[in-house]
N, C-alpha and C. Protein backbone atom coordinates (compact mmCIF):
# COMPACT_ATOMS: atom_id res chain seq x y z
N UNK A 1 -8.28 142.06 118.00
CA UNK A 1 -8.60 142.51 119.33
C UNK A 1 -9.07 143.95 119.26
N UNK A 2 -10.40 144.39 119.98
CA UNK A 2 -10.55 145.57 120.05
C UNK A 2 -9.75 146.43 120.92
N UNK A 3 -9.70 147.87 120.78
CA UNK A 3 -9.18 148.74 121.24
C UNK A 3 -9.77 149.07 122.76
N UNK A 4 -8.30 148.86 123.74
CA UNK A 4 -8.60 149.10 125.55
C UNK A 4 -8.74 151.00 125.72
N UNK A 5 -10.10 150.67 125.62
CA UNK A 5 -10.10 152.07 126.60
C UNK A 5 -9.81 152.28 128.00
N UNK A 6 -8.65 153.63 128.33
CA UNK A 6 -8.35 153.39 129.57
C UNK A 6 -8.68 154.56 129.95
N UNK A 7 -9.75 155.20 129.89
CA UNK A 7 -10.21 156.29 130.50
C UNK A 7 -11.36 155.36 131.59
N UNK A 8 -11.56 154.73 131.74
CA UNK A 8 -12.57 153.91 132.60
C UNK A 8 -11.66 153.44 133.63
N UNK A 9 -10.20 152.70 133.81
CA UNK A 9 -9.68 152.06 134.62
C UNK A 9 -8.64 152.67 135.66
N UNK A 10 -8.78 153.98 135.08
CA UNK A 10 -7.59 154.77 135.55
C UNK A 10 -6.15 154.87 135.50
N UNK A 11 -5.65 155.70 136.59
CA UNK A 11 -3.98 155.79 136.62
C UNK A 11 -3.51 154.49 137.16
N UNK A 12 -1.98 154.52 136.30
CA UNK A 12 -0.96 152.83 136.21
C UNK A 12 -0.50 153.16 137.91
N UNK A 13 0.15 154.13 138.54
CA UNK A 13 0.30 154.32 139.61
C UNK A 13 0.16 152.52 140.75
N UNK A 14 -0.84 152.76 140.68
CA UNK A 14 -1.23 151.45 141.57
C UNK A 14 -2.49 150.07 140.90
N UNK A 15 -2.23 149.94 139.89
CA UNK A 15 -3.10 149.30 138.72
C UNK A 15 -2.25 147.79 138.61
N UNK A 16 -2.96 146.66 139.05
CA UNK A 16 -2.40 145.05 138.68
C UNK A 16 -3.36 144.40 137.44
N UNK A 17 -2.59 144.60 136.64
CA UNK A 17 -3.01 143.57 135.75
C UNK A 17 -2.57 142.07 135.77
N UNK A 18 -3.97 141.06 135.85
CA UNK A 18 -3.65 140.10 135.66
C UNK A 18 -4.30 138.96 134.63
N UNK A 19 -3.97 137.91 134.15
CA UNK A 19 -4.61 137.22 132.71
C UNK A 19 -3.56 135.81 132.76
N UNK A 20 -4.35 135.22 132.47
CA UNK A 20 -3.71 133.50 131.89
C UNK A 20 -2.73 133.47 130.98
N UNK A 21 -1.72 133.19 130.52
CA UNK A 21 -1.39 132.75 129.41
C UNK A 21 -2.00 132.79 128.48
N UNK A 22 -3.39 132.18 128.18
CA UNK A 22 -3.80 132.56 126.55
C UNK A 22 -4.78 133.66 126.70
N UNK A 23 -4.17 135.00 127.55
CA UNK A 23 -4.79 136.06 127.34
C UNK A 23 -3.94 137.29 127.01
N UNK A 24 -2.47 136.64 127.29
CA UNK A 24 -1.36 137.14 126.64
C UNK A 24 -1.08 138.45 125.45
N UNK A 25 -1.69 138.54 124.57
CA UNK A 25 -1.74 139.91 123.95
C UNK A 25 -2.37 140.80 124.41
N UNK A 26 -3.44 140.26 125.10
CA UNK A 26 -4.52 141.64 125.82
C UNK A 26 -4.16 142.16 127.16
N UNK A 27 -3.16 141.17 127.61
CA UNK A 27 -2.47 141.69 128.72
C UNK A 27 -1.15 142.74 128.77
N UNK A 28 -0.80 142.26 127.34
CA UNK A 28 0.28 143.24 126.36
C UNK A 28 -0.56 144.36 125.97
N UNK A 29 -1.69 144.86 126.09
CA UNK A 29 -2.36 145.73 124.98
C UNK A 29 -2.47 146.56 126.78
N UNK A 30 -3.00 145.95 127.38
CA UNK A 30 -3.31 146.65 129.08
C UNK A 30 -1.88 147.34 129.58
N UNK A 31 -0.53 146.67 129.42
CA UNK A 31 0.85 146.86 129.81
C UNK A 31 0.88 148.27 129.13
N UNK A 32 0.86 147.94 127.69
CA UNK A 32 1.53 149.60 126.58
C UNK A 32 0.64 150.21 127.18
N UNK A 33 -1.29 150.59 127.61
CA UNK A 33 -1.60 151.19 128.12
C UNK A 33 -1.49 152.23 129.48
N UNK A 34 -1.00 151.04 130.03
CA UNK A 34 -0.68 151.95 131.33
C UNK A 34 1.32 151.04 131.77
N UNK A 35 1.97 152.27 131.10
CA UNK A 35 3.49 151.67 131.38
C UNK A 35 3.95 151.29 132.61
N UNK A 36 3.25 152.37 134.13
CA UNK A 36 3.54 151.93 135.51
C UNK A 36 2.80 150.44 135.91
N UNK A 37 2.31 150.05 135.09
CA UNK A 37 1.14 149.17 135.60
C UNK A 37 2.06 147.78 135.71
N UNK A 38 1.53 147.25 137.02
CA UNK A 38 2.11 145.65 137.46
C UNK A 38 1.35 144.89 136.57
N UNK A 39 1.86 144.00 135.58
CA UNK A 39 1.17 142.99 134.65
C UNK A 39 2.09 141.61 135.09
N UNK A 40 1.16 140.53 135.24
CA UNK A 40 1.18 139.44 135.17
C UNK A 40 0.36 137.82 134.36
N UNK A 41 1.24 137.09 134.00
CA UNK A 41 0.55 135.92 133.52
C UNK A 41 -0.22 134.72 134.68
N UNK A 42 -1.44 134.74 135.04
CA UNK A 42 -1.46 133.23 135.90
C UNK A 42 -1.43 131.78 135.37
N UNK A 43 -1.10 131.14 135.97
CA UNK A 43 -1.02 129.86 135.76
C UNK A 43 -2.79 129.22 135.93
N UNK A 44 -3.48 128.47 135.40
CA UNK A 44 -4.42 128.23 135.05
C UNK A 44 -4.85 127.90 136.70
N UNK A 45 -4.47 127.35 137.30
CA UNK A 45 -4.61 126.31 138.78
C UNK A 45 -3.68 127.43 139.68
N UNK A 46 -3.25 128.67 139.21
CA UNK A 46 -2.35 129.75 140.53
C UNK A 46 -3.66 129.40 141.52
N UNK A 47 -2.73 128.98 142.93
CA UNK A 47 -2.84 129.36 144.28
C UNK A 47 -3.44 131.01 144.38
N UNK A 48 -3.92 130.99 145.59
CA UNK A 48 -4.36 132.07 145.99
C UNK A 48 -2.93 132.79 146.52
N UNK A 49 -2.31 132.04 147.34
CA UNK A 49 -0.57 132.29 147.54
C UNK A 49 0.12 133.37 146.20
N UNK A 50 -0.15 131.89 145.24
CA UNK A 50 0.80 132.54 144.07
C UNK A 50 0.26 133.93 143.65
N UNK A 51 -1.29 134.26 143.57
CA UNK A 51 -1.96 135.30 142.45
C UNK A 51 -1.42 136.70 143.68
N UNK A 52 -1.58 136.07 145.00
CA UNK A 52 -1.18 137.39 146.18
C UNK A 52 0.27 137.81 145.64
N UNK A 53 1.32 136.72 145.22
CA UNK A 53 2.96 137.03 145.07
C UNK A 53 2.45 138.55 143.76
N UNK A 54 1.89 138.12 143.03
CA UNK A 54 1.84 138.76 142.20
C UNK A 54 1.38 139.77 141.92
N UNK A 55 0.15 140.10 142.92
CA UNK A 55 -0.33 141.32 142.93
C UNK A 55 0.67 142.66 143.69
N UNK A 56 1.78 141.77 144.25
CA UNK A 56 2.71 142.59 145.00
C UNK A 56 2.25 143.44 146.16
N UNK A 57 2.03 144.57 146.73
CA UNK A 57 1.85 145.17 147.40
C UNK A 57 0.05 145.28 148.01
N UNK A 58 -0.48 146.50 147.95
CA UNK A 58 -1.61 146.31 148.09
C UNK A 58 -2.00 147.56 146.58
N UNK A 59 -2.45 147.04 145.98
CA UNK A 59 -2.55 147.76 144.66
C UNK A 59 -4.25 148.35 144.80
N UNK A 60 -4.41 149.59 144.24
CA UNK A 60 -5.68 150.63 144.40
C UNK A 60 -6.57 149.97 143.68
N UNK A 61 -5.90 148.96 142.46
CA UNK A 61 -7.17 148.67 141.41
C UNK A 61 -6.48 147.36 140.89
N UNK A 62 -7.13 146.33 140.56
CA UNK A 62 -7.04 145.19 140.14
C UNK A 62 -7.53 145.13 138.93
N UNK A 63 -7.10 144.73 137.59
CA UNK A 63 -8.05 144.65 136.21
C UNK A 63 -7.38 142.84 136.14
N UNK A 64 -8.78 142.25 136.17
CA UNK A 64 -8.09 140.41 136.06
C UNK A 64 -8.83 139.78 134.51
N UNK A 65 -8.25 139.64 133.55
CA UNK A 65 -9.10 139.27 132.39
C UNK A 65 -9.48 137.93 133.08
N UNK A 66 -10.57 137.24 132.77
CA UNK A 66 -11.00 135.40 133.03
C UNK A 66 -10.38 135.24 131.72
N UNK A 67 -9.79 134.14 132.07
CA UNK A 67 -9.16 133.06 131.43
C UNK A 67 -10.51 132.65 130.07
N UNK A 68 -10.12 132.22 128.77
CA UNK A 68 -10.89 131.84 127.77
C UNK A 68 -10.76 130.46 128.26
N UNK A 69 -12.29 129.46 127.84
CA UNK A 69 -11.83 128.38 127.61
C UNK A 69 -12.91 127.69 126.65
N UNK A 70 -12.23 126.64 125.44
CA UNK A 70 -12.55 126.05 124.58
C UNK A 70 -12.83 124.88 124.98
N UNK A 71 -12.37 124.64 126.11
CA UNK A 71 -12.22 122.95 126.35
C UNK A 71 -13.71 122.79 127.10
N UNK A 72 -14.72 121.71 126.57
CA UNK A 72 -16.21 121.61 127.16
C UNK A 72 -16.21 120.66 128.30
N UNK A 73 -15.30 120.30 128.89
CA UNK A 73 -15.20 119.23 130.05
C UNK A 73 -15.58 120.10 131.37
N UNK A 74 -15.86 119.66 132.02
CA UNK A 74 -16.55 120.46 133.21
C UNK A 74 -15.13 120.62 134.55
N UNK A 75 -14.22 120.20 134.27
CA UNK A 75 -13.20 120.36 134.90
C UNK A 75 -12.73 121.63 134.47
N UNK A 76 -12.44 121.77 133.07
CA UNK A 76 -11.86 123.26 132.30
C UNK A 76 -12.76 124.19 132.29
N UNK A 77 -14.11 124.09 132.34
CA UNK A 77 -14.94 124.90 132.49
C UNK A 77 -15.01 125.60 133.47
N UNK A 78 -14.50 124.82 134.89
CA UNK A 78 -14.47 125.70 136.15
C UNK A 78 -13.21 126.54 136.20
N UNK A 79 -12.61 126.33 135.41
CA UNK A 79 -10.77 127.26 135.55
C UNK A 79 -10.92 128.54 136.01
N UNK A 80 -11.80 129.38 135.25
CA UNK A 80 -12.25 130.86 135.11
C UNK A 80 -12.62 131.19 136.48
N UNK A 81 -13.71 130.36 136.87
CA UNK A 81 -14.25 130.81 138.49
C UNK A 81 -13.63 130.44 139.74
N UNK A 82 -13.20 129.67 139.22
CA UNK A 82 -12.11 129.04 140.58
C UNK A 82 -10.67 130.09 140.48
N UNK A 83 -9.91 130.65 139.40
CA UNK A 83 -9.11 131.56 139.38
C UNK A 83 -10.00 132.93 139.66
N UNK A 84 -10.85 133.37 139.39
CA UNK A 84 -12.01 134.33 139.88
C UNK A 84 -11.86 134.23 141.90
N UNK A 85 -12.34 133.24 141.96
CA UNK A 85 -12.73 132.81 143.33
C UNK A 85 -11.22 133.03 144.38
N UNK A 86 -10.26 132.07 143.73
CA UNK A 86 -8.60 132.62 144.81
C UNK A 86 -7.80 133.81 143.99
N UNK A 87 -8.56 134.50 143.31
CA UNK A 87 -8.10 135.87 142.88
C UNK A 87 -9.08 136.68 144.18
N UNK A 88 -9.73 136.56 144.47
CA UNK A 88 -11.01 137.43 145.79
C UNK A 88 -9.95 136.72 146.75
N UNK A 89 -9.72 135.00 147.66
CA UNK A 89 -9.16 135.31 148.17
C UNK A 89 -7.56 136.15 148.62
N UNK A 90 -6.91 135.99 147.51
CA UNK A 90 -5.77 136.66 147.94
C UNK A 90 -6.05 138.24 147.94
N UNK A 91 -6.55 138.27 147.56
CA UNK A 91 -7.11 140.37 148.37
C UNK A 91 -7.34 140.12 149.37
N UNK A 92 -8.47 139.15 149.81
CA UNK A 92 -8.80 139.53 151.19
C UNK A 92 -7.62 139.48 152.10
N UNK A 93 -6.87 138.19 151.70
CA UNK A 93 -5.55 138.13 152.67
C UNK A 93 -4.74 139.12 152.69
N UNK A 94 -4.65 139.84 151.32
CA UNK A 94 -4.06 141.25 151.51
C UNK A 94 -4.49 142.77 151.99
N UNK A 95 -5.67 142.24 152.85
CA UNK A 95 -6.33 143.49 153.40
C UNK A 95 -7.55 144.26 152.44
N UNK A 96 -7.75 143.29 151.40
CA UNK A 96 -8.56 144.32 150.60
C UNK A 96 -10.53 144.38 150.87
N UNK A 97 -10.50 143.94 152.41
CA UNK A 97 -11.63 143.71 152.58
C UNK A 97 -11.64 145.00 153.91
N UNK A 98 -10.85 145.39 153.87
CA UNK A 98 -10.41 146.82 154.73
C UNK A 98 -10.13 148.17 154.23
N UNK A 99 -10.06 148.01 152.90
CA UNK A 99 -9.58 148.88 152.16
C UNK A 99 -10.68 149.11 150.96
N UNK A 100 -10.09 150.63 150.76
CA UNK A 100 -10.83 150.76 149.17
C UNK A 100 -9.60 149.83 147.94
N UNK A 101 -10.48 149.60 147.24
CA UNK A 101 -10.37 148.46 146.47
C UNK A 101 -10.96 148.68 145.39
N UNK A 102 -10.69 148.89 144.13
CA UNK A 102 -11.32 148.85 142.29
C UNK A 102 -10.98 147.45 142.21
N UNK A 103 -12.33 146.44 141.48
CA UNK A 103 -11.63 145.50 140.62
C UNK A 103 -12.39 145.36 139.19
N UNK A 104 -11.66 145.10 138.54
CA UNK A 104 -11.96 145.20 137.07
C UNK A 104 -12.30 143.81 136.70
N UNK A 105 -13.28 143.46 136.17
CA UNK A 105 -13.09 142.07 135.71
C UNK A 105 -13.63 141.69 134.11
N UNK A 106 -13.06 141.79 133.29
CA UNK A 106 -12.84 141.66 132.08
C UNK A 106 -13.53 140.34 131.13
N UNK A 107 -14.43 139.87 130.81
CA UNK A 107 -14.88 138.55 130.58
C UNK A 107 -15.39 138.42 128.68
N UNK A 108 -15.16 137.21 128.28
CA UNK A 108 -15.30 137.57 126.74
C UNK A 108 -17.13 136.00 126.79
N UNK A 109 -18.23 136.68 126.43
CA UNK A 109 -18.97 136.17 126.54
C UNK A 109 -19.71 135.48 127.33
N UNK A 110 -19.99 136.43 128.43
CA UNK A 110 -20.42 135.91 129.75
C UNK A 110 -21.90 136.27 130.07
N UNK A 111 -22.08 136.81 129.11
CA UNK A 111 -23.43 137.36 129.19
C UNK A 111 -23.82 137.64 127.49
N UNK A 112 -25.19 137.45 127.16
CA UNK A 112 -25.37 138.04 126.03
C UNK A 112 -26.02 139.58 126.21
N UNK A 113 -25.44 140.02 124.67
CA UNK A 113 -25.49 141.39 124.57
C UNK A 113 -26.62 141.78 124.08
N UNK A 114 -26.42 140.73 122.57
CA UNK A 114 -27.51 141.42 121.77
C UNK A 114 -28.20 139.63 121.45
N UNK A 115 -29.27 139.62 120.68
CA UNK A 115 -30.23 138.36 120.08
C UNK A 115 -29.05 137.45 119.27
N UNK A 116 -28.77 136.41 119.94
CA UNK A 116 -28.40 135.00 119.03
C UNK A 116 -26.80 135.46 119.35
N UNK A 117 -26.33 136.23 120.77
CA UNK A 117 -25.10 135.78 121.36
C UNK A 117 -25.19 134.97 121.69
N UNK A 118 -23.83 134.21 121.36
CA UNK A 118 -23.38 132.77 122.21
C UNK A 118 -23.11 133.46 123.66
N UNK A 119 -23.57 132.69 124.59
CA UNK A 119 -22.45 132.49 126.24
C UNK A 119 -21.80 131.60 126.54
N UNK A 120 -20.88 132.09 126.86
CA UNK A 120 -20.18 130.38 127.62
C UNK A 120 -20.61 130.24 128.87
N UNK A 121 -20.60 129.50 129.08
CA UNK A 121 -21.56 129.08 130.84
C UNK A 121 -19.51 129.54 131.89
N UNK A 122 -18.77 128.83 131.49
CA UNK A 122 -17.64 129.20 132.17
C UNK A 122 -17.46 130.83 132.48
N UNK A 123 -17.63 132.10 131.87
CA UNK A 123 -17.62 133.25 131.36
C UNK A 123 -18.36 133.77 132.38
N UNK A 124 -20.10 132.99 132.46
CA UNK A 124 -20.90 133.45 132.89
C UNK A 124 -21.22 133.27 134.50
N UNK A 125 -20.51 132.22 134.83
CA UNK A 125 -20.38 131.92 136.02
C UNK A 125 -19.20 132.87 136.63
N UNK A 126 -18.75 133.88 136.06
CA UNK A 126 -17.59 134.49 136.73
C UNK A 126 -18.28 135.41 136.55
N UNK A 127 -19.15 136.40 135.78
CA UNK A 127 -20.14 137.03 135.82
C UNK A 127 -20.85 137.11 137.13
N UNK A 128 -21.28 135.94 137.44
CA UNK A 128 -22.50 135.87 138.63
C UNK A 128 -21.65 136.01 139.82
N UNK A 129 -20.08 135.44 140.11
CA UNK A 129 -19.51 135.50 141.29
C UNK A 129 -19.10 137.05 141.12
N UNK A 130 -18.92 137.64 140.22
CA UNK A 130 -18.02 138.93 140.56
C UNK A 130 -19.69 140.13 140.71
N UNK A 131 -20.86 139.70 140.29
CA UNK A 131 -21.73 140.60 140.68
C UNK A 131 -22.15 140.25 142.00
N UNK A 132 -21.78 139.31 142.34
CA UNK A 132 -21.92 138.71 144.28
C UNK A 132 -21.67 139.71 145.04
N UNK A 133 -20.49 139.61 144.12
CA UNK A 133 -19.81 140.22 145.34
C UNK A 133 -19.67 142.49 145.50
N UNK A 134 -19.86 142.72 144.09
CA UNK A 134 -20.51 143.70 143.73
C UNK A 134 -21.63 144.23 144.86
N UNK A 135 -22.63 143.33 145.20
CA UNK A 135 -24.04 143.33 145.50
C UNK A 135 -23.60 143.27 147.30
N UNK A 136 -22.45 142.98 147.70
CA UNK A 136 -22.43 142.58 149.28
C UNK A 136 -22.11 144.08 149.57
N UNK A 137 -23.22 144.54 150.43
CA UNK A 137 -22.79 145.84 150.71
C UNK A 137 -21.65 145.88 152.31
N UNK A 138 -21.48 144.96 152.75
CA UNK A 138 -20.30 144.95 154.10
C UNK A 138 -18.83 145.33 153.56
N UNK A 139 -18.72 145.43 151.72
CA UNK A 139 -17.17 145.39 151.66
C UNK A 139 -16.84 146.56 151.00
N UNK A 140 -15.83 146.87 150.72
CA UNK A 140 -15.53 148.05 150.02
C UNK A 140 -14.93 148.03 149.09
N UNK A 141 -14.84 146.90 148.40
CA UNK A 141 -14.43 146.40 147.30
C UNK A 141 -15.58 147.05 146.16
N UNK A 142 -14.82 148.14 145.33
CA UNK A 142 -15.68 148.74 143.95
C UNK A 142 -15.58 147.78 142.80
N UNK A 143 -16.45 146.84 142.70
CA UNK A 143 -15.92 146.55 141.36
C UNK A 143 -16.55 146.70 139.92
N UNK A 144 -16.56 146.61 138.96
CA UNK A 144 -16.88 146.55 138.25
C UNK A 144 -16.64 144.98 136.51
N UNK A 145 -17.56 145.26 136.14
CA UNK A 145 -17.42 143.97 135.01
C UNK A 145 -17.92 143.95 133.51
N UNK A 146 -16.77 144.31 132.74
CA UNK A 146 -17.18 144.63 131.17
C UNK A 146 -16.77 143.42 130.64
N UNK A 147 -18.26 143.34 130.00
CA UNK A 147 -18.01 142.33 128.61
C UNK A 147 -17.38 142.47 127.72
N UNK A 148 -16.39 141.61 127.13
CA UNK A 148 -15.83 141.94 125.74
C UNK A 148 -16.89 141.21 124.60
């Protein structure tokens, strides 16, 4: 795993980290980074309910890794954007469409970088929803989206 730079994401203060289960060390690598920081595991299918329990309060900045997936079935393929998708709603339900708002969104091959990257189409489709919403100028949601 490469090294998290956290001069880009800011102070743990009010910082939610969130990641799947098999994103688990990098969510450990985000935790030692920022010690105040709320870290959580989602469940592949978390509710918009559940991902809100977890974000706890109304947090300044959101960093959400997408979920990896190996599996080529078009059911597992949507995991990433659909946890993408009720990760946006439970902000909104938590006011974050009223508020200033950072979200971080973390993706491993969602875009190519350089000549004869692989993409995963799953990756990349969370790509296109989180620059959506980037691009809607009515919200105040800052976000941002680095490739790993």
């Amino acid at each position: 795993m490469s090294k998290i730079s956290t001069s880009r994401l800011g102070a743990a203060a009010a910082l939610c980290c969130l990641s799947s289960a098999a994103d688990a060390a990098t969510l450990q690598a985000l935790a030692a980074a920022w010690p105040g920081a709320r870290c959580a595991l989602l469940e592949p299918d978390a509710t918009a309910e559940q991902i809100a329990s977890h974000l706890g309060g109304e947090p300044a900045h959101v960093v959400w890794l997408a979920p990896a997936v190996a599996d080529t079935a078009p059911e597992a393929q949507q995991v990433p954007v659909l946890q993408a998708f009720r990760l946006v709603k439970a902000l909104i339900a938590q006011g974050a469409d009223r508020r200033p708002l950072a979200l971080t969104v973390l993706t491993t091959q969602g875009q190519a970088i350089d000549a004869g990257d692989t993409v995963q189409a799953a990756q990349a489709a969370v790509h296109g929803l989180v620059g959506s919403l980037a691009d809607r100028k009515s919200t105040r949601l800052n976000s941002s989206h680095l490739v790993i």
